[in-house]
Protein backbone atom coordinates (compact mmCIF):
# COMPACT_ATOMS: atom_id res chain seq x y z
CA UNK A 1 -16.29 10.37 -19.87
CA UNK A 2 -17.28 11.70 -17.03
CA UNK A 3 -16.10 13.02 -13.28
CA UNK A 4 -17.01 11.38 -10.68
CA UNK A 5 -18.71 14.09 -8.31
CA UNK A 6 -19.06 11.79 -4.87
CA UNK A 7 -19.56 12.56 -1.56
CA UNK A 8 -16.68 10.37 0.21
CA UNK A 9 -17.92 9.61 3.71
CA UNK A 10 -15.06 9.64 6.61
CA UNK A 11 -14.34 6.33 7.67
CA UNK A 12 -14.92 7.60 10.99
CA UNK A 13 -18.54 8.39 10.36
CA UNK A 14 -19.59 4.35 11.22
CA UNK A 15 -22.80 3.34 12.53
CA UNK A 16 -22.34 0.06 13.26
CA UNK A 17 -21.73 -3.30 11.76
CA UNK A 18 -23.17 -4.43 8.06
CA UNK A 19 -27.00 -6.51 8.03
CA UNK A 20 -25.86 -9.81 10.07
CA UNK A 21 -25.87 -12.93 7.71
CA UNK A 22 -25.00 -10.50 4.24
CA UNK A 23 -22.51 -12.52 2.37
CA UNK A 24 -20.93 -10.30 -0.12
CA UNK A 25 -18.58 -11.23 -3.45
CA UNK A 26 -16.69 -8.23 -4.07
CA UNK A 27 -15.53 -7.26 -7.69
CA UNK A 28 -14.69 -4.68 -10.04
CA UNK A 29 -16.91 -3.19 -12.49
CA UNK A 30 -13.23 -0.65 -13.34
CA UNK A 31 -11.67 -3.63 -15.36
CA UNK A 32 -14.37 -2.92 -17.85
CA UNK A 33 -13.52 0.56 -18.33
CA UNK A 34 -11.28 2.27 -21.12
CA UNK A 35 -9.46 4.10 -18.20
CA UNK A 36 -9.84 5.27 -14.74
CA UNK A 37 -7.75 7.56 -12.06
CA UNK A 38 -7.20 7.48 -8.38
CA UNK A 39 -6.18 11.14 -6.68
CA UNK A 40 -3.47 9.68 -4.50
CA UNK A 41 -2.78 11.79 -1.37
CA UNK A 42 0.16 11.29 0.65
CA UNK A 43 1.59 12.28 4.18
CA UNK A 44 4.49 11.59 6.13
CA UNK A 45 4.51 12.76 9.31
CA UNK A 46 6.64 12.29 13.05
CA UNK A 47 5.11 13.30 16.06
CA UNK A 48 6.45 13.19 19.54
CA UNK A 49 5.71 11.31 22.76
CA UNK A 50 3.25 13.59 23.52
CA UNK A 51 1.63 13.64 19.88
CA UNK A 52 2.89 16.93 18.54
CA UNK A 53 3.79 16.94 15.30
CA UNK A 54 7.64 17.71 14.90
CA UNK A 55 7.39 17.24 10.47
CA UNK A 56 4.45 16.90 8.20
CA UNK A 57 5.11 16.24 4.74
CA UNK A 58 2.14 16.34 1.81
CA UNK A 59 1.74 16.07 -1.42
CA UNK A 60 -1.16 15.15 -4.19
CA UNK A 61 -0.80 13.43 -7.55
CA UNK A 62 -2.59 10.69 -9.78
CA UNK A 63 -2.87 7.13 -10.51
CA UNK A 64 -4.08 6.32 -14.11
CA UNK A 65 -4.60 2.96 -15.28
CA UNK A 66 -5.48 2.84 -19.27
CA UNK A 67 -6.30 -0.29 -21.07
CA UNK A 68 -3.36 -1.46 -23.68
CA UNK A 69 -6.62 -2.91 -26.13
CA UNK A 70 -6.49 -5.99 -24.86
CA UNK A 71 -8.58 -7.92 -22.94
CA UNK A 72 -8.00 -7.01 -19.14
CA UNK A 73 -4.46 -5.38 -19.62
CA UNK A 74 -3.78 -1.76 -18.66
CA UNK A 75 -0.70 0.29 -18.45
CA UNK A 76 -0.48 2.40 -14.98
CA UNK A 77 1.02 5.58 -14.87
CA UNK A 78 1.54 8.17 -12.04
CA UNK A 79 1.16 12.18 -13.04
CA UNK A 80 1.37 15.22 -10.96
CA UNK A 81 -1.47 17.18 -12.47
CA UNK A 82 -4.80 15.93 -12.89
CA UNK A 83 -4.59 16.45 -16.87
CA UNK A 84 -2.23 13.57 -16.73
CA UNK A 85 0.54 15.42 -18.76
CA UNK A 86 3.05 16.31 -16.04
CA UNK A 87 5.47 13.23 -14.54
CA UNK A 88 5.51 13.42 -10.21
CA UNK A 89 7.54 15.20 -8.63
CA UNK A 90 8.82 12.77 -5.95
CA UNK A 91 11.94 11.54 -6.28
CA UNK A 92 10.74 7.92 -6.17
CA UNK A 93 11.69 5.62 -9.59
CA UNK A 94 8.86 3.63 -8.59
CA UNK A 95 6.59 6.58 -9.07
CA UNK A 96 8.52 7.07 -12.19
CA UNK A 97 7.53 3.81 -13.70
CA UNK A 98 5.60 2.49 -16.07
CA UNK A 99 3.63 -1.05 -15.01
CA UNK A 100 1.55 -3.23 -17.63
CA UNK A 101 -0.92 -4.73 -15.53
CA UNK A 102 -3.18 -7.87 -16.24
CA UNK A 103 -6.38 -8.01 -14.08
CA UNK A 104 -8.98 -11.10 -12.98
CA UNK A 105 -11.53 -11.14 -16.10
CA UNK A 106 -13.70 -11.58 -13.59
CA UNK A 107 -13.07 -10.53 -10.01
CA UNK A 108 -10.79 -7.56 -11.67
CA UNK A 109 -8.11 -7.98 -8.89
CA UNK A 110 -4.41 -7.35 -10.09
CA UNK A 111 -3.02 -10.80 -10.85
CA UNK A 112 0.13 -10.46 -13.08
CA UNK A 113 2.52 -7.82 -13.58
CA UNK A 114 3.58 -8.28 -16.97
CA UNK A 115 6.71 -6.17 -17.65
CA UNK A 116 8.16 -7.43 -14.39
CA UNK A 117 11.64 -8.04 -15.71
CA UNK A 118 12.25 -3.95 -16.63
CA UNK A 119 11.83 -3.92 -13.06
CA UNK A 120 13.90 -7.16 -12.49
CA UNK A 121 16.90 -5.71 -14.17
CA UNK A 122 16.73 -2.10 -13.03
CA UNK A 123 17.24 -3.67 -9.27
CA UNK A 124 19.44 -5.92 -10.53
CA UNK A 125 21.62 -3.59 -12.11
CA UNK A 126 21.40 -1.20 -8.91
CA UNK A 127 22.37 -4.41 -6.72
CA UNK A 128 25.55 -5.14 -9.16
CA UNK A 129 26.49 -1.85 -8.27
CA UNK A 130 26.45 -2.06 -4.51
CA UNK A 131 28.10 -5.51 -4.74
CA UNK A 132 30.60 -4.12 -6.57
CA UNK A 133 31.11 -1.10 -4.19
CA UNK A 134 31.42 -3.71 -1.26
CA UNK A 135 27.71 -2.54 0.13
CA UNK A 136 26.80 -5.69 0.24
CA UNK A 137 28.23 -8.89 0.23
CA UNK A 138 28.77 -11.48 -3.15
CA UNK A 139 26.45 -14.08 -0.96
CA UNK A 140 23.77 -10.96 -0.35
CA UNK A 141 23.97 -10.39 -4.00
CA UNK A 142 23.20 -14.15 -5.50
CA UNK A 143 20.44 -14.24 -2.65
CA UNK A 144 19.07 -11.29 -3.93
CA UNK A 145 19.45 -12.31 -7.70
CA UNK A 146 17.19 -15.77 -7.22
CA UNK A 147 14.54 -14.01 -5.48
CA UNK A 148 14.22 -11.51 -8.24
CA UNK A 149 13.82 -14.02 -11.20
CA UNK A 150 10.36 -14.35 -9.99
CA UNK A 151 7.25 -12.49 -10.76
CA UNK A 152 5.48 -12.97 -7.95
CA UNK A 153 8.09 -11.44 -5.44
CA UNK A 154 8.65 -8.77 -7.93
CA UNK A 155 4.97 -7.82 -8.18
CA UNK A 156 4.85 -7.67 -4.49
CA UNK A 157 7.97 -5.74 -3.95
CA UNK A 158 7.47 -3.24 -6.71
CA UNK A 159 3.50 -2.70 -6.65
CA UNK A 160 3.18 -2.90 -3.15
CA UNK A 161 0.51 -0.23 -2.57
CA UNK A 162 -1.00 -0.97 -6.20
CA UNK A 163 -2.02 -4.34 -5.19
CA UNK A 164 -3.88 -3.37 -1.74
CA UNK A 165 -5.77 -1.31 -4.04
CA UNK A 166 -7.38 -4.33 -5.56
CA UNK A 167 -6.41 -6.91 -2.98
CA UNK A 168 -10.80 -7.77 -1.77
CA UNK A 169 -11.48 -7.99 -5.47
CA UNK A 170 -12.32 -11.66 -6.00
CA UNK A 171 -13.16 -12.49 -2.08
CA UNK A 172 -16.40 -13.07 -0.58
CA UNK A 173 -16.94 -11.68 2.43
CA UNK A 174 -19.46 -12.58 5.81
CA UNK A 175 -20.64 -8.35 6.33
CA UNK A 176 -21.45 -9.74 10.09
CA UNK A 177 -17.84 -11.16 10.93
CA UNK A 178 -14.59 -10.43 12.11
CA UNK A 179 -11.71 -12.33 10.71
CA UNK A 180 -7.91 -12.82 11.17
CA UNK A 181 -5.88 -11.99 8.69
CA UNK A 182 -1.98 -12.10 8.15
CA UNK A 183 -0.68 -9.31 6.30
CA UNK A 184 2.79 -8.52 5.14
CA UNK A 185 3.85 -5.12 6.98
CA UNK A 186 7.27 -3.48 5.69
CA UNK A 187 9.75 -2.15 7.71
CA UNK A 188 10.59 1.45 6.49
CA UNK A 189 14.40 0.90 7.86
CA UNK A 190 15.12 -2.38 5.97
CA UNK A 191 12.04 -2.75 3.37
CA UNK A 192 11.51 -6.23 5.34
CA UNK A 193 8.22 -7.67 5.68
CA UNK A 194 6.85 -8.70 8.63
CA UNK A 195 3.79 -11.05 8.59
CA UNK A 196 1.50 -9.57 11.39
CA UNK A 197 -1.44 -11.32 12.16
CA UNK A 198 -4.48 -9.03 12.21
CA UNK A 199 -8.21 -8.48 12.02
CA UNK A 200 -10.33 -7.41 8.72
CA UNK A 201 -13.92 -6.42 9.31
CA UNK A 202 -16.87 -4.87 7.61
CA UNK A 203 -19.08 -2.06 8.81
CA UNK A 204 -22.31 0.00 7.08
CA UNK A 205 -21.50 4.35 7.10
CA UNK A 206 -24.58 6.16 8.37
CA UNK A 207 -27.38 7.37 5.94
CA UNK A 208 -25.81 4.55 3.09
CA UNK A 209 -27.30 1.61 1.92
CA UNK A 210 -25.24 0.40 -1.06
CA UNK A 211 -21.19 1.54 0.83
CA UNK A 212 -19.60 -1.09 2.79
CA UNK A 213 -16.57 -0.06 4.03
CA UNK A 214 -13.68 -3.02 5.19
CA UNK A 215 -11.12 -2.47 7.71
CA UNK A 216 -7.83 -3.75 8.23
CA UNK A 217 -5.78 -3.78 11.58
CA UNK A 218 -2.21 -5.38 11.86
CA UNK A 219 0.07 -4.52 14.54
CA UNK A 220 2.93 -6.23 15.47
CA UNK A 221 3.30 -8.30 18.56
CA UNK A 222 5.54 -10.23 20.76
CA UNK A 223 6.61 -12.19 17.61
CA UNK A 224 7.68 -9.09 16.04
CA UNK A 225 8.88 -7.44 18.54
CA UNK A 226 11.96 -8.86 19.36
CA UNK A 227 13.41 -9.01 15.33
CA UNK A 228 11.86 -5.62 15.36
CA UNK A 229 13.82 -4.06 18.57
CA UNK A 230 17.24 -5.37 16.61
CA UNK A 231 16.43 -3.99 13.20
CA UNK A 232 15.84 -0.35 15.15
CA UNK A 233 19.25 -1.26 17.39
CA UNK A 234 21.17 -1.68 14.30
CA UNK A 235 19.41 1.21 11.95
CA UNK A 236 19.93 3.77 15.48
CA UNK A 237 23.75 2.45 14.90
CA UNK A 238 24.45 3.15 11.08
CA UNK A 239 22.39 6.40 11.06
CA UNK A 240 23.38 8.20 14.66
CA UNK A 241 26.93 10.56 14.42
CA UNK A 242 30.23 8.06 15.13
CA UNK A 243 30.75 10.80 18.44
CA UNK A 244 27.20 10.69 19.57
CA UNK A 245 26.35 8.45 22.79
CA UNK A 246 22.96 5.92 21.30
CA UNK A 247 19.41 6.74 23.06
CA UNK A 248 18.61 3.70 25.18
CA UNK A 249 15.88 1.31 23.42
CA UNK A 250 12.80 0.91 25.40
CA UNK A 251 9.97 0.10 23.13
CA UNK A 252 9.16 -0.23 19.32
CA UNK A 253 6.02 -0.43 17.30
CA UNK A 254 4.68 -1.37 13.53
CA UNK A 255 1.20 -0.82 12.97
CA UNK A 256 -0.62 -0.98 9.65
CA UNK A 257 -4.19 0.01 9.19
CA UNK A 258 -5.94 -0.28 6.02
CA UNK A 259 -9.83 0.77 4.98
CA UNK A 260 -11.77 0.07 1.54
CA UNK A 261 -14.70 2.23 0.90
CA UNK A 262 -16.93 0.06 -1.71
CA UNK A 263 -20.21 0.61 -3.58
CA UNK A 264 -21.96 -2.45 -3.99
CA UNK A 265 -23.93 -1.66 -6.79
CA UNK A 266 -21.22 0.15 -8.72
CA UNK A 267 -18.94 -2.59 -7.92
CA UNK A 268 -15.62 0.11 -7.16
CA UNK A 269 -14.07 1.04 -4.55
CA UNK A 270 -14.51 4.95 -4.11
CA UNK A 271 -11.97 5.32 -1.49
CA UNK A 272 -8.65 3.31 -0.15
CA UNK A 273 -6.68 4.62 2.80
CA UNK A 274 -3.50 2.75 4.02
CA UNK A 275 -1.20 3.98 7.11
CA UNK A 276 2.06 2.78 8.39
CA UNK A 277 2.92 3.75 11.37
CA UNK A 278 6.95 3.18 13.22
CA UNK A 279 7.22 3.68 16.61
CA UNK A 280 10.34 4.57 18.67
CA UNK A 281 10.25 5.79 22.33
CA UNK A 282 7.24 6.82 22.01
CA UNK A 283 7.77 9.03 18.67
CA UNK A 284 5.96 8.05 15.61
CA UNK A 285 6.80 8.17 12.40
CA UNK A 286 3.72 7.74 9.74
CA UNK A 287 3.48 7.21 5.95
CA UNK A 288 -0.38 7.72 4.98
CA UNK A 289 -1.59 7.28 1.61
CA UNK A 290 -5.31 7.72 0.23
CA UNK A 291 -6.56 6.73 -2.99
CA UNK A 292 -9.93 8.55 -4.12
CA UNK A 293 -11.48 6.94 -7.47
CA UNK A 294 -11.12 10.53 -9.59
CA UNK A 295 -12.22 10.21 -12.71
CA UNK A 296 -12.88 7.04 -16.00
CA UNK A 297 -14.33 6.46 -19.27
């Protein structure tokens, strides 16, 4: 066992593309280990039109993934202390969880989520509720019920942020290119996902030879906007006081950026950062979350 002591360079620190014509496979020399931990670090934050911060919100805790004993399955686990003895502190049940997680023997990316129906019927059980409550409506409820009984959609809905951790595991990647990407970016209103088309590139730090660090730039469009200007209308009208007059609407954003800080030659990614950003008028509203590769054995 040992901590891992590393110099994390900012992602803003970038001299310039990767060597032109480097093709790289990316994988993960972590499914290997007994365990390994991610410091997760998280702010919310809204600022104003002129980008003053009106709230900042932070807080620190870990991500520990230990292997079950067998081959390439791992129980993950979040703590609040980095002895991993202490639950979080966020009132989040997701957080709460337990997931049993079955990774790529060979790229190591997260490919099955294996006690997917706990999750199934906790939300199913919460959904029963509201149906029965008149929250939601009998037809809401039986769509709601089909997609669950699946465990792809309930590995992406439930480990959202734990599967961009491994997500490039398994690709190959062109160092000197810039592709388009679509990725799935959730509303924070409605927990929709929007499929934004995007770019993902690759870029060398300064004074590295072995980091290669990808980035990942969605923001919605004229597509989006539209849906997105409706879902704000109708969130604006369920949240604002019955006897207060509605702000006027004049422009909405949903931006995701994402960067993976890799070592080639230790085959792990030392650093993941992913942002969300909602914007209103002009006022932002951001969720940041960054995952630093802690400690394993």
């Amino acid at each position: 066992m040992f901590r891992l002591f590393i110099l994390l360079l900012g992602f803003n620190a970038i001299a310039g593309k990767a060597n032109a014509g480097d093709t790289l496979i990316v994988q993960s020399s972590l499914k290997q280990s007994k365990w390994f931990s991610y410091r997760v670090i998280t702010q919310e934050y809204i600022t104003n039109v002129n980008d003053f911060f009106l709230d900042l919100k932070l807080d620190t805790f870990f991500m520990v993934v230990r292997s079950t004993g067998k081959p390439f399955e791992y129980k993950l686990n979040y703590y609040q202390d980095e002895k991993y003895t202490q639950p979080v502190k966020k009132n989040d049940p997701l957080l709460k969880s337990e997931y049993i997680i079955r990774f790529d023997p060979i790229s190591g990316k997260a490919v099955e989520l294996l006690n997917w129906k706990t999750f199934r019927d906790q939300m199913l059980s919460d959904l029963s509720f509201q149906a029965a409550n008149k929250l939601i409506s009998s037809s809401e409820f039986d769509e709601y019920k089909q997609l669950l009984n699946s465990e792809p959609w309930m590995r992406k809905t439930v480990m959202h942020d734990i599967t961009y951790v491994f997500s490039i595991y398994g690709d190959t990647i062109r160092t000197d290119a810039e592709y388009l990407k679509i990725k799935p970016v959730r509303s924070p209103m409605s927990g929709k996902d929007y499929a934004i088309l995007g770019s993902f590139t690759s870029e060398l730090p300064a004074g590295t030879r072995n980091t290669v660090v990808f980035h990942a730039r969605n923001k919605a469009g004229e597509l989006e906007k539209p849906e997105l200007m409706e879902e704000v209308k109708a969130y604006m009208f369920k949240t604002y006081p019955k006897d207060s007059p509605l702000p006027e609407l004049t422009a909405v954003g949903l931006n995701s950026e994402m960067d993976w800080q890799y070592n080639r030659i230790q085959r792990q990614m030392l650093r993941i950062s992913i942002a969300d950003v909602l914007a209103i008028n002009g006022q932002s509203r951001g969720n940041i979350r960054t995952f630093d590769l802690w400690d394993k054995e």
